[in-house]
C-alpha atoms as a PDB file:
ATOM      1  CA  UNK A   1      10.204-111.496  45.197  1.00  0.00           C
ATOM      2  CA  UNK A   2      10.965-114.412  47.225  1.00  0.00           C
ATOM      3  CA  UNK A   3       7.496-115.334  49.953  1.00  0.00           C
ATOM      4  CA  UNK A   4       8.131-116.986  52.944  1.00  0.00           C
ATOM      5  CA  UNK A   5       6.713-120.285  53.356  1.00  0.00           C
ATOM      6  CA  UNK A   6       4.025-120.916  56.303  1.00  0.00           C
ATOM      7  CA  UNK A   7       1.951-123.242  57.839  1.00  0.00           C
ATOM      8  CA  UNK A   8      -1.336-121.195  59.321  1.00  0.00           C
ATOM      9  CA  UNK A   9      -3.683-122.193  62.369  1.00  0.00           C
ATOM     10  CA  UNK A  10      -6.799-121.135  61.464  1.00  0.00           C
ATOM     11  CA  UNK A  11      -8.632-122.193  64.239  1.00  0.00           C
ATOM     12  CA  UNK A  12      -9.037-118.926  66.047  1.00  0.00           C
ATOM     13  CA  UNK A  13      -9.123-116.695  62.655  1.00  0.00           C
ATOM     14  CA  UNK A  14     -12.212-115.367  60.927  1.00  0.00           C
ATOM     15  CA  UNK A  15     -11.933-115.857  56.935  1.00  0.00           C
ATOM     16  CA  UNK A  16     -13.852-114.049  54.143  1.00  0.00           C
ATOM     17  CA  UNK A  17     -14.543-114.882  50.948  1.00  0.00           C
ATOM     18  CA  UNK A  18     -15.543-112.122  48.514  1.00  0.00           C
ATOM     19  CA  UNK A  19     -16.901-113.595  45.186  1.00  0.00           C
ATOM     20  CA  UNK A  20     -18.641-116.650  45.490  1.00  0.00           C
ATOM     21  CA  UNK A  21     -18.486-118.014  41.600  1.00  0.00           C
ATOM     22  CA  UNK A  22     -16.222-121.463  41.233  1.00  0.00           C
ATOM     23  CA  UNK A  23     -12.772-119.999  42.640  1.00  0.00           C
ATOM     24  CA  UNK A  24     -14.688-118.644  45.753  1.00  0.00           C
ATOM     25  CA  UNK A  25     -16.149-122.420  46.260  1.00  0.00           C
ATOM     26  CA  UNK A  26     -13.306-123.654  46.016  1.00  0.00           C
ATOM     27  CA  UNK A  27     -11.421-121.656  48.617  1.00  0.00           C
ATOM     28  CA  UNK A  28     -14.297-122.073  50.817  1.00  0.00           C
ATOM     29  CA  UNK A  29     -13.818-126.049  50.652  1.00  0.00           C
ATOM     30  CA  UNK A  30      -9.666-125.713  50.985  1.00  0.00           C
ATOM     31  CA  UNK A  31     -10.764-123.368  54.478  1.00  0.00           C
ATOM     32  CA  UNK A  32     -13.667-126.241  55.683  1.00  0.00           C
ATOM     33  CA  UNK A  33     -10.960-128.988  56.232  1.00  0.00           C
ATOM     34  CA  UNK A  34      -8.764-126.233  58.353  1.00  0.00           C
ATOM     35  CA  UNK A  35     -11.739-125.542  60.744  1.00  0.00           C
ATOM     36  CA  UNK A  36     -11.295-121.470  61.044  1.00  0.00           C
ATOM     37  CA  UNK A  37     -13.268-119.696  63.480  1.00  0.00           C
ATOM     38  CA  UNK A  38     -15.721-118.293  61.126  1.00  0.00           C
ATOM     39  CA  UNK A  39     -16.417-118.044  57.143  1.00  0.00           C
ATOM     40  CA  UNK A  40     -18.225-115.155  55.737  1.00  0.00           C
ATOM     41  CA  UNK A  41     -18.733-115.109  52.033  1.00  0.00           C
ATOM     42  CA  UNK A  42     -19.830-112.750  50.399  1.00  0.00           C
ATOM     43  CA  UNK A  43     -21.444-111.823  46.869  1.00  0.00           C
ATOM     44  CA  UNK A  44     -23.964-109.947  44.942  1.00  0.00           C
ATOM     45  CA  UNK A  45     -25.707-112.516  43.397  1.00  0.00           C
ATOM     46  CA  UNK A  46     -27.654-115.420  45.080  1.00  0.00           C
ATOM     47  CA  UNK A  47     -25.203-118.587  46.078  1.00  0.00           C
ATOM     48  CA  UNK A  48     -24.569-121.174  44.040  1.00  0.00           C
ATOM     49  CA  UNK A  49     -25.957-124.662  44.511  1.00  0.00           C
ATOM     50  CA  UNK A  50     -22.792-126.046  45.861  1.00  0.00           C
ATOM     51  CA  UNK A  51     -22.289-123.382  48.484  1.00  0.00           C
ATOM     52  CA  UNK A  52     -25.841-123.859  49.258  1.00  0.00           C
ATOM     53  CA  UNK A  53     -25.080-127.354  50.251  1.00  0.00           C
ATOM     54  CA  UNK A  54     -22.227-125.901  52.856  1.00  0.00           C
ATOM     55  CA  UNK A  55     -24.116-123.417  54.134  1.00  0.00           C
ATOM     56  CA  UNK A  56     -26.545-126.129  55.143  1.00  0.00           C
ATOM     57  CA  UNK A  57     -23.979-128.296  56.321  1.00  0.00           C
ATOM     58  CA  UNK A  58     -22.045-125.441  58.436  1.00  0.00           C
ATOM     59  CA  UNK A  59     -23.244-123.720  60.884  1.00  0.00           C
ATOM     60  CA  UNK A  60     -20.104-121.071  60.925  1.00  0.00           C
ATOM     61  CA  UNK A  61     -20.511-120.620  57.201  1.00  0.00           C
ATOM     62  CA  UNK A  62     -22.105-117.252  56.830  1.00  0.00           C
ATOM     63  CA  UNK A  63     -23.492-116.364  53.322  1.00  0.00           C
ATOM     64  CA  UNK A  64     -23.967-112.230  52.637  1.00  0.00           C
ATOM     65  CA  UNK A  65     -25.593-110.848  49.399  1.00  0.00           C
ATOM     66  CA  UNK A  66     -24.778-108.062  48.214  1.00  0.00           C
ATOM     67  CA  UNK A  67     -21.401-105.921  47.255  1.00  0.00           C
ATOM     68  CA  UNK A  68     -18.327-105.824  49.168  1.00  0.00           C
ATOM     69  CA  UNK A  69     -17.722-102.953  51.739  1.00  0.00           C
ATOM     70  CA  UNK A  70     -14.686-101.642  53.339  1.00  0.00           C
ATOM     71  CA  UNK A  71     -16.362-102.305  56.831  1.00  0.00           C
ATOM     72  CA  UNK A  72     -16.558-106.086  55.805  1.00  0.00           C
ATOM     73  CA  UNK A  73     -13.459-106.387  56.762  1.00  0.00           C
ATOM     74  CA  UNK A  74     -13.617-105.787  60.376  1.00  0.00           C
ATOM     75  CA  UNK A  75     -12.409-108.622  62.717  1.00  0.00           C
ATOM     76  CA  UNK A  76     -11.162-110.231  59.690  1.00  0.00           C
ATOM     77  CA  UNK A  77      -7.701-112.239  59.677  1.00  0.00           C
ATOM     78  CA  UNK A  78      -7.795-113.678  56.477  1.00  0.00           C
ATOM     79  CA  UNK A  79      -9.068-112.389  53.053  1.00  0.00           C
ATOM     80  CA  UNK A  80      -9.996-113.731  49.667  1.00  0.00           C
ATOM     81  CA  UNK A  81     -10.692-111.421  47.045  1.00  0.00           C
ATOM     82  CA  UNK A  82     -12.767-113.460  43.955  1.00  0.00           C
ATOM     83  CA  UNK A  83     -14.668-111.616  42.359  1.00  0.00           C
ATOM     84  CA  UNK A  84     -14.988-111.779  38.314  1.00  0.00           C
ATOM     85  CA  UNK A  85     -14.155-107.692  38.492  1.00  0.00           C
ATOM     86  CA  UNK A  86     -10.465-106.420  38.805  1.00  0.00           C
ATOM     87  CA  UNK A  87     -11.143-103.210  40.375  1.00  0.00           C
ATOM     88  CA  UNK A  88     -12.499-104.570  42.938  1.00  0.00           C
ATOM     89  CA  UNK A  89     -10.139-107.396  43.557  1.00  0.00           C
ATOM     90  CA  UNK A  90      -7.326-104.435  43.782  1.00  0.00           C
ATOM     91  CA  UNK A  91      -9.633-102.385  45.936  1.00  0.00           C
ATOM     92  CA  UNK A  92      -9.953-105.060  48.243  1.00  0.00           C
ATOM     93  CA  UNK A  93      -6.192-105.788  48.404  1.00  0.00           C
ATOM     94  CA  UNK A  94      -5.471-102.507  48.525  1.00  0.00           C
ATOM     95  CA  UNK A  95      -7.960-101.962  51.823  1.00  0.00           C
ATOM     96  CA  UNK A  96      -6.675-105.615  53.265  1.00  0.00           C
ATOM     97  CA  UNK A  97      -2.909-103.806  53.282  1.00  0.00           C
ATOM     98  CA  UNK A  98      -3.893-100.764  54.726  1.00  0.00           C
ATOM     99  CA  UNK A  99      -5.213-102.496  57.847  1.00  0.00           C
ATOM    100  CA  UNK A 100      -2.396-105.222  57.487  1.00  0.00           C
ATOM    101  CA  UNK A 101      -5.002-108.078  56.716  1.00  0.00           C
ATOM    102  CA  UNK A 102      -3.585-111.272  54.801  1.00  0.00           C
ATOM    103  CA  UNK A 103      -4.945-111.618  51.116  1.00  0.00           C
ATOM    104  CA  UNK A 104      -4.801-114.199  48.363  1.00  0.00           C
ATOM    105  CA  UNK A 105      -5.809-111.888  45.081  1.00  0.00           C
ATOM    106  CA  UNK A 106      -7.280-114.834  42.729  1.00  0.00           C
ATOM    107  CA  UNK A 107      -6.758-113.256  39.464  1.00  0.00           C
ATOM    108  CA  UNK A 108      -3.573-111.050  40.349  1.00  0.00           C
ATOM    109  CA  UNK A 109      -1.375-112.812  43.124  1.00  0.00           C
ATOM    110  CA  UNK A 110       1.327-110.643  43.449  1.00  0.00           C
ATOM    111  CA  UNK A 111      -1.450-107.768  44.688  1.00  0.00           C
ATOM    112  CA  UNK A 112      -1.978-109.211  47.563  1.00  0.00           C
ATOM    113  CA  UNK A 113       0.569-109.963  50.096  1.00  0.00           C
ATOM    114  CA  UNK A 114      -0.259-114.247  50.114  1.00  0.00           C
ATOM    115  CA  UNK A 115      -0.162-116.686  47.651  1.00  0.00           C
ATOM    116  CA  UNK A 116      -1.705-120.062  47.565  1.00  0.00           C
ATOM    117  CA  UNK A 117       0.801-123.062  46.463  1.00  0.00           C
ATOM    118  CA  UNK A 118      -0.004-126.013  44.628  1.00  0.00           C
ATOM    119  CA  UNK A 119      -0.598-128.424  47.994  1.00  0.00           C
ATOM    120  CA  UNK A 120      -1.059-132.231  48.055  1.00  0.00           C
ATOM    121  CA  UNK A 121      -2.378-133.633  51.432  1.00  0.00           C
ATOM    122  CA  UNK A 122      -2.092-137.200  52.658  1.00  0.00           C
ATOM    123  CA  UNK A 123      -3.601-137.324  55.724  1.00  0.00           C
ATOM    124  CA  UNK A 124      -1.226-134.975  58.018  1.00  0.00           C
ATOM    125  CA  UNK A 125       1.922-134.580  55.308  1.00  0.00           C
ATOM    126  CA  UNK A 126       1.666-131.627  53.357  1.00  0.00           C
ATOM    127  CA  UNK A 127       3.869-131.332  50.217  1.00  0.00           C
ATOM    128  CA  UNK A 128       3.667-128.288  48.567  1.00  0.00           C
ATOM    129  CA  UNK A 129       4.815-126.992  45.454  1.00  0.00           C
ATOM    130  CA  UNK A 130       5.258-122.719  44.907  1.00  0.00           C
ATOM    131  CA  UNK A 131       7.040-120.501  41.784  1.00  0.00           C
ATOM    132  CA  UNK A 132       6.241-117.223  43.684  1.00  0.00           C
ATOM    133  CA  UNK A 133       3.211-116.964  41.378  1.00  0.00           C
ATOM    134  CA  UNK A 134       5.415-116.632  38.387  1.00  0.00           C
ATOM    135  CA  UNK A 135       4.335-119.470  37.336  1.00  0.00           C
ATOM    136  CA  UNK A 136       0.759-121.463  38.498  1.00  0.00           C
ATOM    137  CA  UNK A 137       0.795-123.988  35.512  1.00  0.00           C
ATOM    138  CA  UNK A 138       4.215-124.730  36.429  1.00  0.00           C
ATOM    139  CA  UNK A 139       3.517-125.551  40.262  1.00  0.00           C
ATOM    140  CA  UNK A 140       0.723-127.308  39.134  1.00  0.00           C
ATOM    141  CA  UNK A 141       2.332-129.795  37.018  1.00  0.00           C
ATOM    142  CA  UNK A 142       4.829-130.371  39.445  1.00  0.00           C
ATOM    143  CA  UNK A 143       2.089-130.910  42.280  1.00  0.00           C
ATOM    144  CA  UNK A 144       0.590-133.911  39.270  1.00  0.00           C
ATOM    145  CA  UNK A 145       3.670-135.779  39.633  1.00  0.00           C
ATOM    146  CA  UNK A 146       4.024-135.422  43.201  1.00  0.00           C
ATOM    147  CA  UNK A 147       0.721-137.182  43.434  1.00  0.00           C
ATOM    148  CA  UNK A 148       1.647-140.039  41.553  1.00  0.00           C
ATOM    149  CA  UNK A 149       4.765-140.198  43.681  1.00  0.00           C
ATOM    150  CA  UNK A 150       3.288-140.204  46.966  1.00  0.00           C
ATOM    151  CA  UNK A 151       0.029-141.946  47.155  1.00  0.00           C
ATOM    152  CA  UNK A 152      -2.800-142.890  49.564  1.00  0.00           C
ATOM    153  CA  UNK A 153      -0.168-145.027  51.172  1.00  0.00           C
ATOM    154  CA  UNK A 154       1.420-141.997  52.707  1.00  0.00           C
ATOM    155  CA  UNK A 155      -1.869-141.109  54.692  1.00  0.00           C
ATOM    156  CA  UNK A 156      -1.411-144.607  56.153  1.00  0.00           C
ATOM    157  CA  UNK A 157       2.441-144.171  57.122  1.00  0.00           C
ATOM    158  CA  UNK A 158       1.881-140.521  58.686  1.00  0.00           C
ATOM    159  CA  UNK A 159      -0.779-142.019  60.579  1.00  0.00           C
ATOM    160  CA  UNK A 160       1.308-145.227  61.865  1.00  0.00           C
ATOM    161  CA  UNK A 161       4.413-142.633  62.721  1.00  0.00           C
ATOM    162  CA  UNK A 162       2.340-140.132  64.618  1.00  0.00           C
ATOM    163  CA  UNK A 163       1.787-143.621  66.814  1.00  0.00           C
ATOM    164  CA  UNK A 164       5.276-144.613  67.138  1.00  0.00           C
ATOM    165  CA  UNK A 165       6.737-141.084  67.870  1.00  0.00           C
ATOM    166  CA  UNK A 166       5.362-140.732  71.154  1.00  0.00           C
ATOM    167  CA  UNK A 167       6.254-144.528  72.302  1.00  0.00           C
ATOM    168  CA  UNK A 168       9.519-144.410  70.769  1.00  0.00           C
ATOM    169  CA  UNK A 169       9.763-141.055  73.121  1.00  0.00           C
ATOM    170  CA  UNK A 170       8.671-141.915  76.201  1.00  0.00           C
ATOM    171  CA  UNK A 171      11.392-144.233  76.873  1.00  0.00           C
ATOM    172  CA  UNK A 172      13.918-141.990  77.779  1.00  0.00           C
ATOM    173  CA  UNK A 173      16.350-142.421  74.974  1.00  0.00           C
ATOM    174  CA  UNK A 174      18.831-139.741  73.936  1.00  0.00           C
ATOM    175  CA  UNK A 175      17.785-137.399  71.259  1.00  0.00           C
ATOM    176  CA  UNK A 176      21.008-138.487  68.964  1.00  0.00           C
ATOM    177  CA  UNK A 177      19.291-142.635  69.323  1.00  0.00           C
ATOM    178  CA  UNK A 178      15.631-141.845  68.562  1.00  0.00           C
ATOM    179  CA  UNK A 179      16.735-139.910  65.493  1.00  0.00           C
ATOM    180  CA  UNK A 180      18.513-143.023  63.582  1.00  0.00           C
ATOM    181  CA  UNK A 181      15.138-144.713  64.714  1.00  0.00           C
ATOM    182  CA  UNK A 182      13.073-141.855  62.877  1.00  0.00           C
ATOM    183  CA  UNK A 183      15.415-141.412  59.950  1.00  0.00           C
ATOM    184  CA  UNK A 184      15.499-145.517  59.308  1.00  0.00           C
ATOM    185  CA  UNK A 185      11.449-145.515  59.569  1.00  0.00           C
ATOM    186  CA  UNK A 186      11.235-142.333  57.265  1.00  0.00           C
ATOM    187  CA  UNK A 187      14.001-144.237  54.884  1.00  0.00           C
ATOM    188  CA  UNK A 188      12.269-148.025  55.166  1.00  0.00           C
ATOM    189  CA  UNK A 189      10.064-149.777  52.534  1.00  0.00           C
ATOM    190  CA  UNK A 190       6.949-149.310  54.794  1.00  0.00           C
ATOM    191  CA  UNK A 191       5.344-146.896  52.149  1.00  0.00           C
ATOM    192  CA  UNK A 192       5.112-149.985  49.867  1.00  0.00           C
ATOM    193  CA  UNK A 193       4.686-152.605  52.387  1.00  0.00           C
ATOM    194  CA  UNK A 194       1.534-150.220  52.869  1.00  0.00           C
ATOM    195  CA  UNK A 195       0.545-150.094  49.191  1.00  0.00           C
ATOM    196  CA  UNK A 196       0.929-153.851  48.971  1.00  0.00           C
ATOM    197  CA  UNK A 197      -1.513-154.377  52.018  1.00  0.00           C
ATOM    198  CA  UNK A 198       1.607-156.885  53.345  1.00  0.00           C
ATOM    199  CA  UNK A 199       0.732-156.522  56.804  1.00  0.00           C
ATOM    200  CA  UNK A 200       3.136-159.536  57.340  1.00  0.00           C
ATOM    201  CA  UNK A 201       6.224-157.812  56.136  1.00  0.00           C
ATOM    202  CA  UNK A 202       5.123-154.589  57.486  1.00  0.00           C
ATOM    203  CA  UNK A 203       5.166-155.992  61.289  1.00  0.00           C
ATOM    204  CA  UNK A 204       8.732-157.866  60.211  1.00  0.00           C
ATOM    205  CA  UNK A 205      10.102-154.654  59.103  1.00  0.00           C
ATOM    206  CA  UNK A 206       8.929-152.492  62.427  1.00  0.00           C
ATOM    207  CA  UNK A 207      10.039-155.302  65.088  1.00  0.00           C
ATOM    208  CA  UNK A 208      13.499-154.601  63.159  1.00  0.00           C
ATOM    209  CA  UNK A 209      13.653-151.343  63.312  1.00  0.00           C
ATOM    210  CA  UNK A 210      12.030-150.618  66.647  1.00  0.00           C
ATOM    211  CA  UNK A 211      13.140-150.988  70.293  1.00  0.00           C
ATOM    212  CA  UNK A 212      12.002-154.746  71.788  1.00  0.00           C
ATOM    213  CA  UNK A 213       9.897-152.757  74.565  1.00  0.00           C
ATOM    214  CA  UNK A 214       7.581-151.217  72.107  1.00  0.00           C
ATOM    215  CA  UNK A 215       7.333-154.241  70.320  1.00  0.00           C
ATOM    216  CA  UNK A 216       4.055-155.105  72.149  1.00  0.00           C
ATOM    217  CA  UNK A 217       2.266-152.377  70.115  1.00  0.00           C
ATOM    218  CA  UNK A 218       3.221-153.191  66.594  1.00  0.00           C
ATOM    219  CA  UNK A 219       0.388-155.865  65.901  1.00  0.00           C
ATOM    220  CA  UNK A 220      -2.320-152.669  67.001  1.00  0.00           C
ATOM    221  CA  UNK A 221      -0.375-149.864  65.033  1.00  0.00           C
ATOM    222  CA  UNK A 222      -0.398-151.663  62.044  1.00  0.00           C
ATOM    223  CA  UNK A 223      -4.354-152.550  62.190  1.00  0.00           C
ATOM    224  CA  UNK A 224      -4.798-149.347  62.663  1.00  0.00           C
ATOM    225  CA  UNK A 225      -2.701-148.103  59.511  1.00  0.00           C
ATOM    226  CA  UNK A 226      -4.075-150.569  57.212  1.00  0.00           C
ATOM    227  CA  UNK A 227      -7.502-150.052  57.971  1.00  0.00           C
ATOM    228  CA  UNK A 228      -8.216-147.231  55.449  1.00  0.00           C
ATOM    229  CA  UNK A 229      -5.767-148.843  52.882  1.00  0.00           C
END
């Protein structure tokens, strides 16, 4: 079964958690960062100490104990079923398809109709790693190199090419011009010029590879991208 790969807004979606042991805390901190609408977790037994540390940091956190209920998942848009019982994990998927609700099924993937990949995040570039759930050890080793490959660094460069794109943009060029520019920043050495904290080199490297009337900019682009470096 091949799963077709997507990028979700959560902004405007309501999210529930059911099962609240150490898989449900940690898809409640993966949803946090993604700022969804609402989170309503819910469980039978009291939370744990963690998630009582969220709840008192998040007001749209919602914490509910006691067992899952069909009617839970009214006004829902995106479902995690995490509980330690597979009956109910299948019951949920099962209800979640019937009212064509997106679920991850922790403990049986292919029962729901999402899976998670194995995801690193620098800053706003995303690299994920998925075997269609055939394999989750597999993905994950994968997603161990990738981390070694593509550091903290990479948070840094995202950063300094979100503030180039729109300058680089705004003059007017064709679309077929601003792409070598892109393509020759994506292909430069600024990931290690930003690892070796060679702010020097870095401003070198961009005055050669960017248009003389953006040139002004460089010296506050690259302050800003070796900041948190």
């Amino acid at each position: 079964m091949r799963y077709y790969p997507l990028h979700l807004d959560l902004r405007n979606i309501q999210c529930l958690v059911i099962g609240a042991g150490e898989v449900g805390f940690r898809k409640i901190q993966g949803l946090i960062p993604c700022h969804p609408l609402k989170i309503t977790v819910i469980d039978s037994n009291p939370p744990l100490r963690q998630i009582q540390e969220l709840l008192a940091r998040y007001e749209h956190i919602t914490y509910i104990q006691r067992f899952f209920a069909e009617e839970d998942l009214y006004g829902q848009g995106l479902v995690f079923a995490c509980t330690s019982s597979r009956t109910t994990n299948d019951l949920i998927a099962r209800a979640c398809s019937d009212r064509g609700l997106l679920c991850n099924v922790t403990d049986n993937p292919l029962q729901g109709n999402i899976i998670l990949p194995a995801t690193i995040t620098r800053g706003d570039l995303s690299i994920s790693v998925c075997t269609n759930g055939t394999s989750p050890a597999l993905a994950r080793v994968i997603r161990q190199d990738l981390e070694l490959q593509y550091g903290p660094e990479y948070e840094a460069l995202t950063r300094l090419l979100a503030a180039i794109r729109p300058a680089l943009l705004a003059l007017g060029w064709p679309c077929d011009d601003n792409r070598v520019v892109f393509r020759a920043l994506a292909n430069s050495a600024l990931p290690q010029l930003i690892k070796n904290k060679d702010v020097a080199a870095c401003q070198d490297l961009l005055q050669t590879l960017l248009p003389v009337d953006i040139h002004p900019h460089i010296g506050e682009w690259c302050d800003d991208c070796f900041q948190t470096i």
